[in-house]
PDB file of N, CA and C in Angstrom:
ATOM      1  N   UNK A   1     145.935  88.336  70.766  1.00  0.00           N
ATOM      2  CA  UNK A   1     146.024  88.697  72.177  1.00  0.00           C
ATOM      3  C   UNK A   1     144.627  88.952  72.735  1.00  0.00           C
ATOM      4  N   UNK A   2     144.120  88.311  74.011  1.00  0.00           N
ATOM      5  CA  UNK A   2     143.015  88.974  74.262  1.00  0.00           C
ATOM      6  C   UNK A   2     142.859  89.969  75.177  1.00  0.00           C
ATOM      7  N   UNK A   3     141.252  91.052  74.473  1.00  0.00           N
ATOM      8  CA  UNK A   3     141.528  91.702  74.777  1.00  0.00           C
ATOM      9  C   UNK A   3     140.787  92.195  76.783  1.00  0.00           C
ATOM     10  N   UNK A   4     142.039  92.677  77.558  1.00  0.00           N
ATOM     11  CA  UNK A   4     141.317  93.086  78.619  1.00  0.00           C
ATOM     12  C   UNK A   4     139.765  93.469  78.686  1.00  0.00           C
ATOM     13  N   UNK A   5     139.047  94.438  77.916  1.00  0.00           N
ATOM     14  CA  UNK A   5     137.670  94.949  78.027  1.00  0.00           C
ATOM     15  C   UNK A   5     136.707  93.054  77.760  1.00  0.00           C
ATOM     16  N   UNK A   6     137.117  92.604  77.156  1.00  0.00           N
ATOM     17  CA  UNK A   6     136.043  91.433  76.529  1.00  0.00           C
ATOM     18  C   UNK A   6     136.662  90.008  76.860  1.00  0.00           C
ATOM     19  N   UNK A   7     137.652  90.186  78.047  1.00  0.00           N
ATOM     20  CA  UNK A   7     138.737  89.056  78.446  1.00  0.00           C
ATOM     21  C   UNK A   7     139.066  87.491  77.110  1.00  0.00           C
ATOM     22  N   UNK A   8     138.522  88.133  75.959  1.00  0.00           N
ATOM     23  CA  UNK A   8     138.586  86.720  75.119  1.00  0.00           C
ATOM     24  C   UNK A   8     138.825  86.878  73.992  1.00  0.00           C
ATOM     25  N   UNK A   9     139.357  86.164  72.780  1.00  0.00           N
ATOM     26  CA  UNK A   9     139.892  86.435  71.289  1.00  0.00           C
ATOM     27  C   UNK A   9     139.022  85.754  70.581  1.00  0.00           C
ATOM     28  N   UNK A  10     138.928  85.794  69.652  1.00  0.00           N
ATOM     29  CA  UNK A  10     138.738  84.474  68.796  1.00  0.00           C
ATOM     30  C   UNK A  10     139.729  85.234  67.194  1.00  0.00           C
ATOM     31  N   UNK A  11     140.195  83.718  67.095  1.00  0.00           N
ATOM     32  CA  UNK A  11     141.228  83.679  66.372  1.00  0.00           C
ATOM     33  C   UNK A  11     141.411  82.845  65.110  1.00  0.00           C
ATOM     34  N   UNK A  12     141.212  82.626  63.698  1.00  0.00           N
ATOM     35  CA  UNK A  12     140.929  82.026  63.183  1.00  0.00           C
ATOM     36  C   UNK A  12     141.952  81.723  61.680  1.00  0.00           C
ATOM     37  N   UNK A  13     141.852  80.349  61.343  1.00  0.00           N
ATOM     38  CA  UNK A  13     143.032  79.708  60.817  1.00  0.00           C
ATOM     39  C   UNK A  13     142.010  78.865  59.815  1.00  0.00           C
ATOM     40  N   UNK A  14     142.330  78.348  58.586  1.00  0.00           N
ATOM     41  CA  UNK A  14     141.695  77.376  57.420  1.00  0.00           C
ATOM     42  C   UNK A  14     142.665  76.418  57.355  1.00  0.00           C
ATOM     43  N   UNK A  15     141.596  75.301  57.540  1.00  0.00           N
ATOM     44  CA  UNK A  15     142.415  74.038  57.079  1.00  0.00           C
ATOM     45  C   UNK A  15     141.786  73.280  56.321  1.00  0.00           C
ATOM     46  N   UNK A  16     141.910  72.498  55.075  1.00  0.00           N
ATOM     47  CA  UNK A  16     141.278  71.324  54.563  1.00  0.00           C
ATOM     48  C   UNK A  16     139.633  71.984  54.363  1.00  0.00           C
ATOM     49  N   UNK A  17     139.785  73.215  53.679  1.00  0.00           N
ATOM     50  CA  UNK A  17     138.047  73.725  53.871  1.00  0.00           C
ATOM     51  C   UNK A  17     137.107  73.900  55.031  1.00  0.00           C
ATOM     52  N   UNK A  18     138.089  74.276  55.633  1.00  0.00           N
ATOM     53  CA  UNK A  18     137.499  74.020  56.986  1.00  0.00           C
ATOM     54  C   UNK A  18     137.859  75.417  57.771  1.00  0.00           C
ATOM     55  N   UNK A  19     137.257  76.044  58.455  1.00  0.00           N
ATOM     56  CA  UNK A  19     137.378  77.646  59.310  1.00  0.00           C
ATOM     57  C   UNK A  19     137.691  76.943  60.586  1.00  0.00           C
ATOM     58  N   UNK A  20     138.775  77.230  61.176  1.00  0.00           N
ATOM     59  CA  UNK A  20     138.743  76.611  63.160  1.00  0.00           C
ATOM     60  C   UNK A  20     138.873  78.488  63.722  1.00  0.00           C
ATOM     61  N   UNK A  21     138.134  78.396  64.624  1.00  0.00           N
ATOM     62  CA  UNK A  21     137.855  79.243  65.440  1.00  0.00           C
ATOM     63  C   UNK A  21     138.276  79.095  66.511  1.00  0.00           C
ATOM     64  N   UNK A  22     140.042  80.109  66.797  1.00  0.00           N
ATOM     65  CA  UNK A  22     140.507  79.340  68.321  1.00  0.00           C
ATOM     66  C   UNK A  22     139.163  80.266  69.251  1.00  0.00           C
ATOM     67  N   UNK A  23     139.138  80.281  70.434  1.00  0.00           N
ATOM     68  CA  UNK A  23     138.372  80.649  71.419  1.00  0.00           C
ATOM     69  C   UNK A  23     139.239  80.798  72.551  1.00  0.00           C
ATOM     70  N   UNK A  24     139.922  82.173  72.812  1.00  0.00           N
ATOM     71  CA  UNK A  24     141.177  82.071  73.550  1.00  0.00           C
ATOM     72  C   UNK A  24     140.742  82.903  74.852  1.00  0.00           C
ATOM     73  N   UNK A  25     140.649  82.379  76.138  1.00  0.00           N
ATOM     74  CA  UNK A  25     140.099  83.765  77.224  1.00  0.00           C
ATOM     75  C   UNK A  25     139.150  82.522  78.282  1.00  0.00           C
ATOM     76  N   UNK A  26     138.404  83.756  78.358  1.00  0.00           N
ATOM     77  CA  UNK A  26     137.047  83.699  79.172  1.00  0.00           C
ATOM     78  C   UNK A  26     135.700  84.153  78.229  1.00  0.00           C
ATOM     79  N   UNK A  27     134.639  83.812  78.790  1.00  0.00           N
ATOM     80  CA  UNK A  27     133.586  84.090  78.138  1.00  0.00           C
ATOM     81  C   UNK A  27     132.600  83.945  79.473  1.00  0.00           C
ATOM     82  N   UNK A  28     131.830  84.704  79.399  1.00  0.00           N
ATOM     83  CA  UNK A  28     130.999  85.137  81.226  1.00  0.00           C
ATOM     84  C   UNK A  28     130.087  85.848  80.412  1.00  0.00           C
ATOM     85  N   UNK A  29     129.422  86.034  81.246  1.00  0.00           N
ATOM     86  CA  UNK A  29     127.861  87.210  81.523  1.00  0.00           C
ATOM     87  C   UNK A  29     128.400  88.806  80.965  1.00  0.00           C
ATOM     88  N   UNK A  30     129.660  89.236  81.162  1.00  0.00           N
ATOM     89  CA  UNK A  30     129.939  90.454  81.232  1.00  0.00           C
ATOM     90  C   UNK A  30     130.273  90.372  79.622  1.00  0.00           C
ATOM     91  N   UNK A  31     131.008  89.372  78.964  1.00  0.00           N
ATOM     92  CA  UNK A  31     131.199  89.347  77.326  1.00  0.00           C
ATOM     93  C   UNK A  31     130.495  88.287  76.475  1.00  0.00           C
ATOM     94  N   UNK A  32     129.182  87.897  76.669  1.00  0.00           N
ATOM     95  CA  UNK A  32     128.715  87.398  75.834  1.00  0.00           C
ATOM     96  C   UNK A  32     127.984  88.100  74.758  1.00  0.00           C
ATOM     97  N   UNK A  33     127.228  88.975  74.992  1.00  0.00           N
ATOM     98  CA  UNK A  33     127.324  89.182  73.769  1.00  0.00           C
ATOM     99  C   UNK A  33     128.008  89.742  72.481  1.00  0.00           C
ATOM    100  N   UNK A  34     129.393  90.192  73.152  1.00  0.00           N
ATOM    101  CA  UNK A  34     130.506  90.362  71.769  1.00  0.00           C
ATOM    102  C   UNK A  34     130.534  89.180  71.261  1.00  0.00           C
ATOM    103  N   UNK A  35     130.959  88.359  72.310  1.00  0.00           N
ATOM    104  CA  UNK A  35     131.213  86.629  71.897  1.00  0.00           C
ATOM    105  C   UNK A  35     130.131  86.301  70.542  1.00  0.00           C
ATOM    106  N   UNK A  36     129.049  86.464  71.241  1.00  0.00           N
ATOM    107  CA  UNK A  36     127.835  86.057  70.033  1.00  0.00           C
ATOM    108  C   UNK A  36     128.264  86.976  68.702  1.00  0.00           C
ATOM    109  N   UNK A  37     128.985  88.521  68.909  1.00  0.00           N
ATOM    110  CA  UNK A  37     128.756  89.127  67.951  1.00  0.00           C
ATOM    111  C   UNK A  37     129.951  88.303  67.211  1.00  0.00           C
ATOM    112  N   UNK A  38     130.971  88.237  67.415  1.00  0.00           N
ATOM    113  CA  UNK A  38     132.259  87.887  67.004  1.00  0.00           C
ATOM    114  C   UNK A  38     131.954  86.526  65.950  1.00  0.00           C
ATOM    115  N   UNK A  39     131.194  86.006  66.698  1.00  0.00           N
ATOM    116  CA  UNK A  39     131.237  84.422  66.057  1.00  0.00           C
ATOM    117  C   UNK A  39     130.274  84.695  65.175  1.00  0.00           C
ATOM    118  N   UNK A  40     129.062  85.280  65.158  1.00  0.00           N
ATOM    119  CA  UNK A  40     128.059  85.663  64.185  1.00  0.00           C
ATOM    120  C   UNK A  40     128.833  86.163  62.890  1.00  0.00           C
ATOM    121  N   UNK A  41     129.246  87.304  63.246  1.00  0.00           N
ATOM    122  CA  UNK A  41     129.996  87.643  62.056  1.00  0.00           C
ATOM    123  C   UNK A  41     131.537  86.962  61.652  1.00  0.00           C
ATOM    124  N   UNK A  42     131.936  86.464  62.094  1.00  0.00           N
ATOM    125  CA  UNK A  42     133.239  85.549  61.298  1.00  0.00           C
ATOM    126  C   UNK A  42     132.194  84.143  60.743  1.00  0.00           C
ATOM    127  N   UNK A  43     131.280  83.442  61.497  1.00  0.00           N
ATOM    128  CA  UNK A  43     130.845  81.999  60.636  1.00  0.00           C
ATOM    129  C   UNK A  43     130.064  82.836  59.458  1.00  0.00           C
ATOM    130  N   UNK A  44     128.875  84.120  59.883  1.00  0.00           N
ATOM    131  CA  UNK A  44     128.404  84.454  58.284  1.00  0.00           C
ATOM    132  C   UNK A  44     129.261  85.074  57.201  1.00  0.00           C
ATOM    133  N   UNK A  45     130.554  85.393  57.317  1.00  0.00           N
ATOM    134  CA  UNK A  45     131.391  85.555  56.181  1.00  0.00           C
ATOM    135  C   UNK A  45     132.102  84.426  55.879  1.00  0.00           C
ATOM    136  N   UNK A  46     131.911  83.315  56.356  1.00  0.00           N
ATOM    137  CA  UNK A  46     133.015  82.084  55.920  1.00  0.00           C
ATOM    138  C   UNK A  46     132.016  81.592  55.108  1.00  0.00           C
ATOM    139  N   UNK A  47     132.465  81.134  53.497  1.00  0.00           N
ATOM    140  CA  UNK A  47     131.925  80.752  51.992  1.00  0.00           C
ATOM    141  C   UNK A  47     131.915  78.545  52.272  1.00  0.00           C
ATOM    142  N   UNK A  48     132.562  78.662  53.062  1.00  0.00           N
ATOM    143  CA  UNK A  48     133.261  77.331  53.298  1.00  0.00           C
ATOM    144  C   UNK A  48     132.204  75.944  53.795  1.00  0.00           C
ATOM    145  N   UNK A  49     132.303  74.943  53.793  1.00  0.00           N
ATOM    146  CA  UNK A  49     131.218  73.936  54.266  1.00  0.00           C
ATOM    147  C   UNK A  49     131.239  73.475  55.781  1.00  0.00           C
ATOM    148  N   UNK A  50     132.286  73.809  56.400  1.00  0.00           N
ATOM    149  CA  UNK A  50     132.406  73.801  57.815  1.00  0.00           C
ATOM    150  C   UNK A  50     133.251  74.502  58.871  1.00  0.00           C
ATOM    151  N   UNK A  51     132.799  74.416  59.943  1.00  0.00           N
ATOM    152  CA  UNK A  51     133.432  75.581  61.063  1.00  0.00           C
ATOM    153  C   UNK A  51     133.742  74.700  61.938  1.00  0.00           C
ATOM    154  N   UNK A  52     134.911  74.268  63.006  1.00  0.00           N
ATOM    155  CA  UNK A  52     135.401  73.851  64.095  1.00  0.00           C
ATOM    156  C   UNK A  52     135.654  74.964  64.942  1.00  0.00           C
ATOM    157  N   UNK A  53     135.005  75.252  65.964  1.00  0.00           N
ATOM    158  CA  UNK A  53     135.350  76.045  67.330  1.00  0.00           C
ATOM    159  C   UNK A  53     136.588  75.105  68.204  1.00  0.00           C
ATOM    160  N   UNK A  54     137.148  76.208  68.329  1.00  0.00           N
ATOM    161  CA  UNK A  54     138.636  75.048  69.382  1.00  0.00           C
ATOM    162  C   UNK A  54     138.423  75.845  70.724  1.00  0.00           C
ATOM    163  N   UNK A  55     138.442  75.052  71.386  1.00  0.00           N
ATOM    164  CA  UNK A  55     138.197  75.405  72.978  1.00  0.00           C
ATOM    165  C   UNK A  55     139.362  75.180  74.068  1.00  0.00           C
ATOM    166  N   UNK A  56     140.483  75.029  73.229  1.00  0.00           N
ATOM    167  CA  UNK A  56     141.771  74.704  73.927  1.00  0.00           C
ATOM    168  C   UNK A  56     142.423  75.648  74.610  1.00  0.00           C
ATOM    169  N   UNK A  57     142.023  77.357  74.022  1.00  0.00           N
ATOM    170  CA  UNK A  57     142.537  78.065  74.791  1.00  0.00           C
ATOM    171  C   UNK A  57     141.325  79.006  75.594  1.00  0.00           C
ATOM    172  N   UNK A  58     140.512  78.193  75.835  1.00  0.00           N
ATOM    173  CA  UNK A  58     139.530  78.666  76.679  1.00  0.00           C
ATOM    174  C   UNK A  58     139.382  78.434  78.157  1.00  0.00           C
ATOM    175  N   UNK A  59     139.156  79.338  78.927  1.00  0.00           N
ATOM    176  CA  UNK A  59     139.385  79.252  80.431  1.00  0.00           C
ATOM    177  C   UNK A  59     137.644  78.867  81.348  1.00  0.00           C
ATOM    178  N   UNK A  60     137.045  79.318  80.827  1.00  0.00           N
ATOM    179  CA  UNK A  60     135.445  79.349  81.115  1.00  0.00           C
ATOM    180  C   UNK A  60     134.731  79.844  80.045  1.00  0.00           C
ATOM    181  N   UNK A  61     133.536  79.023  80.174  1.00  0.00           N
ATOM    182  CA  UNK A  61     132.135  79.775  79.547  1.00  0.00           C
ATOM    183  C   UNK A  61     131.373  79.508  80.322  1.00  0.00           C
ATOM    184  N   UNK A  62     130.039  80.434  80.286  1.00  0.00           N
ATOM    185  CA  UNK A  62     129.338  80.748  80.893  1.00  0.00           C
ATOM    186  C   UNK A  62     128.263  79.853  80.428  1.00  0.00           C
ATOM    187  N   UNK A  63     126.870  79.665  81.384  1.00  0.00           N
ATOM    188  CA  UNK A  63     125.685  79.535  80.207  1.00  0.00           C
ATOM    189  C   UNK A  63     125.025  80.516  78.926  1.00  0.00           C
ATOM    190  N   UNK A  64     125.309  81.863  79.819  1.00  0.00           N
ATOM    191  CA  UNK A  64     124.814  82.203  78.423  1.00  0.00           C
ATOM    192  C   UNK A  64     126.157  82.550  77.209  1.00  0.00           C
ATOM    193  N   UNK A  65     127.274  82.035  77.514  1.00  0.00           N
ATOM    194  CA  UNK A  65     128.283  81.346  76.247  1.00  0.00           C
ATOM    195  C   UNK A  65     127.748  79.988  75.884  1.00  0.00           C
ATOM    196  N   UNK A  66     127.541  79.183  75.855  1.00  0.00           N
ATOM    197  CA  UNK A  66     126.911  78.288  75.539  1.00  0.00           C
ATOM    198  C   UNK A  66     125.499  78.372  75.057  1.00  0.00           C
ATOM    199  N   UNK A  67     124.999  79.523  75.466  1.00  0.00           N
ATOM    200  CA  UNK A  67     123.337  79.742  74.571  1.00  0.00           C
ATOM    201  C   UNK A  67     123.994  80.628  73.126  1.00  0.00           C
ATOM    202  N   UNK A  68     124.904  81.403  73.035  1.00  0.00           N
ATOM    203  CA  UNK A  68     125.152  81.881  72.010  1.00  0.00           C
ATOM    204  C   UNK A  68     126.230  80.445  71.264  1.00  0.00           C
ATOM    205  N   UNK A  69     126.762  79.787  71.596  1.00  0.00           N
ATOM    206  CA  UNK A  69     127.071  78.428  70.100  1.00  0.00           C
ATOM    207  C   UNK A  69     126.336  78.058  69.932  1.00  0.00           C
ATOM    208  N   UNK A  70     124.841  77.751  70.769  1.00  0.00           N
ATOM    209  CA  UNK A  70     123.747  77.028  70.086  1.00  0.00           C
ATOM    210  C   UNK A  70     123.277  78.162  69.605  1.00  0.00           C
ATOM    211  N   UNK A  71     122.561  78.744  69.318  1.00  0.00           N
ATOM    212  CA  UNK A  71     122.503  79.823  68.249  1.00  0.00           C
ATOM    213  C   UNK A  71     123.215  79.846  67.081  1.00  0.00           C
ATOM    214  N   UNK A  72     124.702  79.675  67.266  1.00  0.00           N
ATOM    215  CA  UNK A  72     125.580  79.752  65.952  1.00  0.00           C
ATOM    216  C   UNK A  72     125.591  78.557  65.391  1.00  0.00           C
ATOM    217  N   UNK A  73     124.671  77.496  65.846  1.00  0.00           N
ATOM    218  CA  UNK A  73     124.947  75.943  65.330  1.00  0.00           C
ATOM    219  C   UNK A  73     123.613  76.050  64.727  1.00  0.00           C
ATOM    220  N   UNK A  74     122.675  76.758  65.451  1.00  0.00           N
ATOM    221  CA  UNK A  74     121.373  76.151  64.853  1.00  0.00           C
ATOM    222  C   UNK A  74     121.424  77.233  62.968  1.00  0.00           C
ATOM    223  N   UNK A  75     121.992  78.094  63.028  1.00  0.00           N
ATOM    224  CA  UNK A  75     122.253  79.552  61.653  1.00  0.00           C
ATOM    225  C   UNK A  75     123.138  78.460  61.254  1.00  0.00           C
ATOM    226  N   UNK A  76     124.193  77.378  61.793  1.00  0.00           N
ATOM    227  CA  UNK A  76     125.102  77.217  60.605  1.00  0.00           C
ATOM    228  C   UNK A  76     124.163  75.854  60.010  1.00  0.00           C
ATOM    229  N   UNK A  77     123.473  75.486  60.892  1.00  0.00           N
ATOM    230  CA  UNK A  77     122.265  73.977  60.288  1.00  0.00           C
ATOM    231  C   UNK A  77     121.694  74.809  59.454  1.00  0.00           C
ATOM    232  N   UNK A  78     120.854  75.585  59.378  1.00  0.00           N
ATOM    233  CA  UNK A  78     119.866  76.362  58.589  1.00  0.00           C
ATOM    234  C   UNK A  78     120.858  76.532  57.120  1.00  0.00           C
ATOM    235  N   UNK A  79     121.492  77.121  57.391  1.00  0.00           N
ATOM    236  CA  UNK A  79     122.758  77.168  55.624  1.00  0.00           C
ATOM    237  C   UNK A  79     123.199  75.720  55.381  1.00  0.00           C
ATOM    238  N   UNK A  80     123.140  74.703  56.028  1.00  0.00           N
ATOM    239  CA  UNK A  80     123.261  73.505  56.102  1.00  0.00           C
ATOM    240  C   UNK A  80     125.200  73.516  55.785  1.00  0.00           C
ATOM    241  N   UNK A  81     125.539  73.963  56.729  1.00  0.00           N
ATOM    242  CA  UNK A  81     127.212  74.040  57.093  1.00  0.00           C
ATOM    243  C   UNK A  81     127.019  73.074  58.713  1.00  0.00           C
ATOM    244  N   UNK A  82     128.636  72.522  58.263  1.00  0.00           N
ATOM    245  CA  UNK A  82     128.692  71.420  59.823  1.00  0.00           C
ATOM    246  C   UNK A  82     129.350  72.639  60.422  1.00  0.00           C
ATOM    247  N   UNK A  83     129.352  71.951  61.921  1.00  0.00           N
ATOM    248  CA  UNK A  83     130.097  72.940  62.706  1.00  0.00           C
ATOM    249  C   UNK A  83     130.247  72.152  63.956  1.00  0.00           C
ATOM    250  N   UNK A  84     131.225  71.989  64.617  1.00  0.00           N
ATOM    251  CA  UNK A  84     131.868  70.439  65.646  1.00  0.00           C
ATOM    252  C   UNK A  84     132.589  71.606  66.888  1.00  0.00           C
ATOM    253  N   UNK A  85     133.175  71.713  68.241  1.00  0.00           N
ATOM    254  CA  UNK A  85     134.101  71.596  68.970  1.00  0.00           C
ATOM    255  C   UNK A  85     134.910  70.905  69.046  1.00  0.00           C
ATOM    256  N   UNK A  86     135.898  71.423  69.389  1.00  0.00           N
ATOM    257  CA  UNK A  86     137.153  70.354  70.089  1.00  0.00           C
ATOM    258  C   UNK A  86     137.918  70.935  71.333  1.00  0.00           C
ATOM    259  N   UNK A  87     139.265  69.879  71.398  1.00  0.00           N
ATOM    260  CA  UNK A  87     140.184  70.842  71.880  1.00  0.00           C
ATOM    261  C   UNK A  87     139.414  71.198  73.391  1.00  0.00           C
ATOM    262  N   UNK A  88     138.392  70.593  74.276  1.00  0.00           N
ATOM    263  CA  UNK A  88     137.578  71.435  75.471  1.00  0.00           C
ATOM    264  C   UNK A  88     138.315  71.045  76.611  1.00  0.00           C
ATOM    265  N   UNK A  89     138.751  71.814  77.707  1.00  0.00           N
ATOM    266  CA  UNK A  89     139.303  71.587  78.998  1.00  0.00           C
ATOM    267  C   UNK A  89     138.506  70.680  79.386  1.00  0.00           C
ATOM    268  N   UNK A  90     139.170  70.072  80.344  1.00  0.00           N
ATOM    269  CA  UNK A  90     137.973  68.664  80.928  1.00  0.00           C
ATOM    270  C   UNK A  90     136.846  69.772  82.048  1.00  0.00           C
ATOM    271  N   UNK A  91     137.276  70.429  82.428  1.00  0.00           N
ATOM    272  CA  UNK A  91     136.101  71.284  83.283  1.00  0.00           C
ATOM    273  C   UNK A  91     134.555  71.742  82.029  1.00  0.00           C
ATOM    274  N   UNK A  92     135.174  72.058  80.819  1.00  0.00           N
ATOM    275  CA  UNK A  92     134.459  72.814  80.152  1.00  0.00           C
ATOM    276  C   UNK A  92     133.535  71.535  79.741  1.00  0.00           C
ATOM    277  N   UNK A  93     134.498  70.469  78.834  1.00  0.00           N
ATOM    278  CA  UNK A  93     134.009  69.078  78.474  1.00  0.00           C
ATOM    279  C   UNK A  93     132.892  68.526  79.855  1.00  0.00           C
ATOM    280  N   UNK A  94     132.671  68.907  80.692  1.00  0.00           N
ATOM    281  CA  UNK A  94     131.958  68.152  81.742  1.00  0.00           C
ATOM    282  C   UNK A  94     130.389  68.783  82.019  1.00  0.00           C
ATOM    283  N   UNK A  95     131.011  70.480  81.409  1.00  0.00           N
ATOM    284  CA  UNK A  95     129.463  71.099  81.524  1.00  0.00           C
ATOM    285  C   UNK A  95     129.035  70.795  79.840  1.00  0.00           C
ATOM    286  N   UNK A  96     129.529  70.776  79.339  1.00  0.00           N
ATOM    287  CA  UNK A  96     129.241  70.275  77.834  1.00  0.00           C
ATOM    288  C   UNK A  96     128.434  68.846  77.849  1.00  0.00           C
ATOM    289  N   UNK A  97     128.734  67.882  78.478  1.00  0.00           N
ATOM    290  CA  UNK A  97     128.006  66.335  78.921  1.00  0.00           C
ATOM    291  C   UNK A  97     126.827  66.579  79.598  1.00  0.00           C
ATOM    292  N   UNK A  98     127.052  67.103  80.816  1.00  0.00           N
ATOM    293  CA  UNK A  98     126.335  67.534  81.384  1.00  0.00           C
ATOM    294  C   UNK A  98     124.551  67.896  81.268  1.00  0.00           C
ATOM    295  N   UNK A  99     125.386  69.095  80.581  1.00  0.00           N
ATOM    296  CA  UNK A  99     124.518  70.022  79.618  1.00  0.00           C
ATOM    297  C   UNK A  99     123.456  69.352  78.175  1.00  0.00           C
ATOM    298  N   UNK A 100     124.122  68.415  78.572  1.00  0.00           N
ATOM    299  CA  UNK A 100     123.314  67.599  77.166  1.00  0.00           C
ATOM    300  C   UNK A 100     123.866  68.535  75.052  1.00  0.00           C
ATOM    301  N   UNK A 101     124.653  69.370  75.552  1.00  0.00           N
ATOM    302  CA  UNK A 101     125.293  69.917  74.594  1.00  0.00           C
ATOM    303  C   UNK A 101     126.097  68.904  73.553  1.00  0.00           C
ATOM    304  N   UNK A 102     126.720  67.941  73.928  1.00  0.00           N
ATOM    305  CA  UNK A 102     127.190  67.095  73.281  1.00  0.00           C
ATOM    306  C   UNK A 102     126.631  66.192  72.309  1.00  0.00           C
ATOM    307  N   UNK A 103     125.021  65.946  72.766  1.00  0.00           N
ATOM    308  CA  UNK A 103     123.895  65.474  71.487  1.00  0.00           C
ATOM    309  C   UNK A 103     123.515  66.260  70.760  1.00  0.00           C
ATOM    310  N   UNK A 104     124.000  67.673  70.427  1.00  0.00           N
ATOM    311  CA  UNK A 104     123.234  68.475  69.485  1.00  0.00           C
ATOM    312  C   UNK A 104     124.571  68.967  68.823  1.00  0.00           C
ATOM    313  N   UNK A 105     125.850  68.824  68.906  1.00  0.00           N
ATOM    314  CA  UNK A 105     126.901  69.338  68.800  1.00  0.00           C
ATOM    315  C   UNK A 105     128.147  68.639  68.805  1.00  0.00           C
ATOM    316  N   UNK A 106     128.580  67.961  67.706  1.00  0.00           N
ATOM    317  CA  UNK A 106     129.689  67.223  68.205  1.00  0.00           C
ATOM    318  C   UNK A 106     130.648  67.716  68.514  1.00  0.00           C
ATOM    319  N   UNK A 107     131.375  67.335  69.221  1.00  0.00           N
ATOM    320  CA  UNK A 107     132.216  67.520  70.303  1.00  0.00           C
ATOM    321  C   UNK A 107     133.616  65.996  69.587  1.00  0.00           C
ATOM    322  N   UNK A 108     134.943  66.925  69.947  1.00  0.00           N
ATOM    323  CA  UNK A 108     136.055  65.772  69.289  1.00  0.00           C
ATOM    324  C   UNK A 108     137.045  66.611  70.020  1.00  0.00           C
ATOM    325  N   UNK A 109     138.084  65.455  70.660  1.00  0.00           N
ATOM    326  CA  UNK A 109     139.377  65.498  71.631  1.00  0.00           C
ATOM    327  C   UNK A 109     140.140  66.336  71.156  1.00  0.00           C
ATOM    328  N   UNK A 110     140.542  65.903  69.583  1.00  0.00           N
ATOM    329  CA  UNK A 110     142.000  67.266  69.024  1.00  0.00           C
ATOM    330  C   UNK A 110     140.741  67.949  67.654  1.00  0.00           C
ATOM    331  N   UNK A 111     141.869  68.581  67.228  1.00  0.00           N
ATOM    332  CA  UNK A 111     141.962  69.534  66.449  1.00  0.00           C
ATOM    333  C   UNK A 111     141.671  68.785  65.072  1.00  0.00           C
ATOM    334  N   UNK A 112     142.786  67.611  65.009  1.00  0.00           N
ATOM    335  CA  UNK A 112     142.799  66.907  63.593  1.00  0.00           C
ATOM    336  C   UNK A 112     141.363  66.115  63.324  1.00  0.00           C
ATOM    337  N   UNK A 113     141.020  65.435  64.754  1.00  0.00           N
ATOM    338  CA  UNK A 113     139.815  64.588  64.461  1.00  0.00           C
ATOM    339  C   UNK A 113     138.429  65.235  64.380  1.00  0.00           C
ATOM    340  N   UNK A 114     138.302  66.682  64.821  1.00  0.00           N
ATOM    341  CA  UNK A 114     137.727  67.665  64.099  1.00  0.00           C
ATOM    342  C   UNK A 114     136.912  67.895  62.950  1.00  0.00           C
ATOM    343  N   UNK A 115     138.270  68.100  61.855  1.00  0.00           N
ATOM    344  CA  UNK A 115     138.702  68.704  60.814  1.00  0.00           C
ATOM    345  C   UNK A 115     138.096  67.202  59.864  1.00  0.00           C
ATOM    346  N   UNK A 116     138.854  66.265  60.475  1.00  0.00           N
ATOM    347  CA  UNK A 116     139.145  64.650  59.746  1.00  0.00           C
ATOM    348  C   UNK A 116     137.394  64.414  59.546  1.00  0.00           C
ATOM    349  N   UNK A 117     136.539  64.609  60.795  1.00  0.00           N
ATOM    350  CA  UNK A 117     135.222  64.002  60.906  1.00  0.00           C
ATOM    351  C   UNK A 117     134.307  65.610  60.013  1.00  0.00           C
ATOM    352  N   UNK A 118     134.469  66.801  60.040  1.00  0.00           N
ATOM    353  CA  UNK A 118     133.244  67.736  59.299  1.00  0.00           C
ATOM    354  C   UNK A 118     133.984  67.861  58.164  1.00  0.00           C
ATOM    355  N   UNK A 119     135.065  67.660  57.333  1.00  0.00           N
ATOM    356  CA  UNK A 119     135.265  67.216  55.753  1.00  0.00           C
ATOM    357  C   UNK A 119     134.699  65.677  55.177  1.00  0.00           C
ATOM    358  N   UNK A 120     134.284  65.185  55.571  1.00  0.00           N
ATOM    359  CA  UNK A 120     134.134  63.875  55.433  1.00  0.00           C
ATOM    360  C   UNK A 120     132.942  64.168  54.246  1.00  0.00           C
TER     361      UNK A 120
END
């Protein structure tokens, strides 16, 4: 459930060696940095070779939500763990293009092709 004070969850499920991180809410100026904290500490306790963020139940991010996944992408390169999106609203998917976020970060439609492309 998310929570009112931080309007956002993150919620997390293993598949195929793989950590998916739902991302359920909002994410703005007013909760980024839980956001950063949240994801910091769930990807540095995962033992695993890759992380999928799902963005399906996400309503907005902010820029500085988007400066904290690049942060969590560049810590999961450094341990040399993949780490992909999916699952992005077409609003979100557009600042993601946009943004040039999509060349540093892959980005995939569902959930399965995800999972299918950072086990590989």
């Amino acid at each position: 459930m998310t929570d009112p004070e931080t309007q956002f969850d993150l919620q997390t499920e293993e598949f195929e060696h793989t950590l998916v991180i739902n991302i359920v809410g909002r994410v703005d100026g007013m909760n980024t940095r839980e956001f950063q904290s949240g994801l910091e500490q769930t990807t540095r306790s995962y033992d695993g070779p890759a992380i999928v963020l799902d963005f399906e139940g996400l309503s907005y991010i902010s820029s500085a939500g988007l400066r904290a996944i690049l942060l969590i992408a560049e810590a999961m390169n450094r341990r040399s763990k993949k780490l992909a999106l999916c699952s992005l609203p077409s609003a979100i998917l557009e600042i993601i293009q946009t943004t040039g976020f999509d060349n540093i970060i892959d980005v995939y439609m569902s959930r399965s092709s995800a999972i299918e492309a950072v086990t590989r």
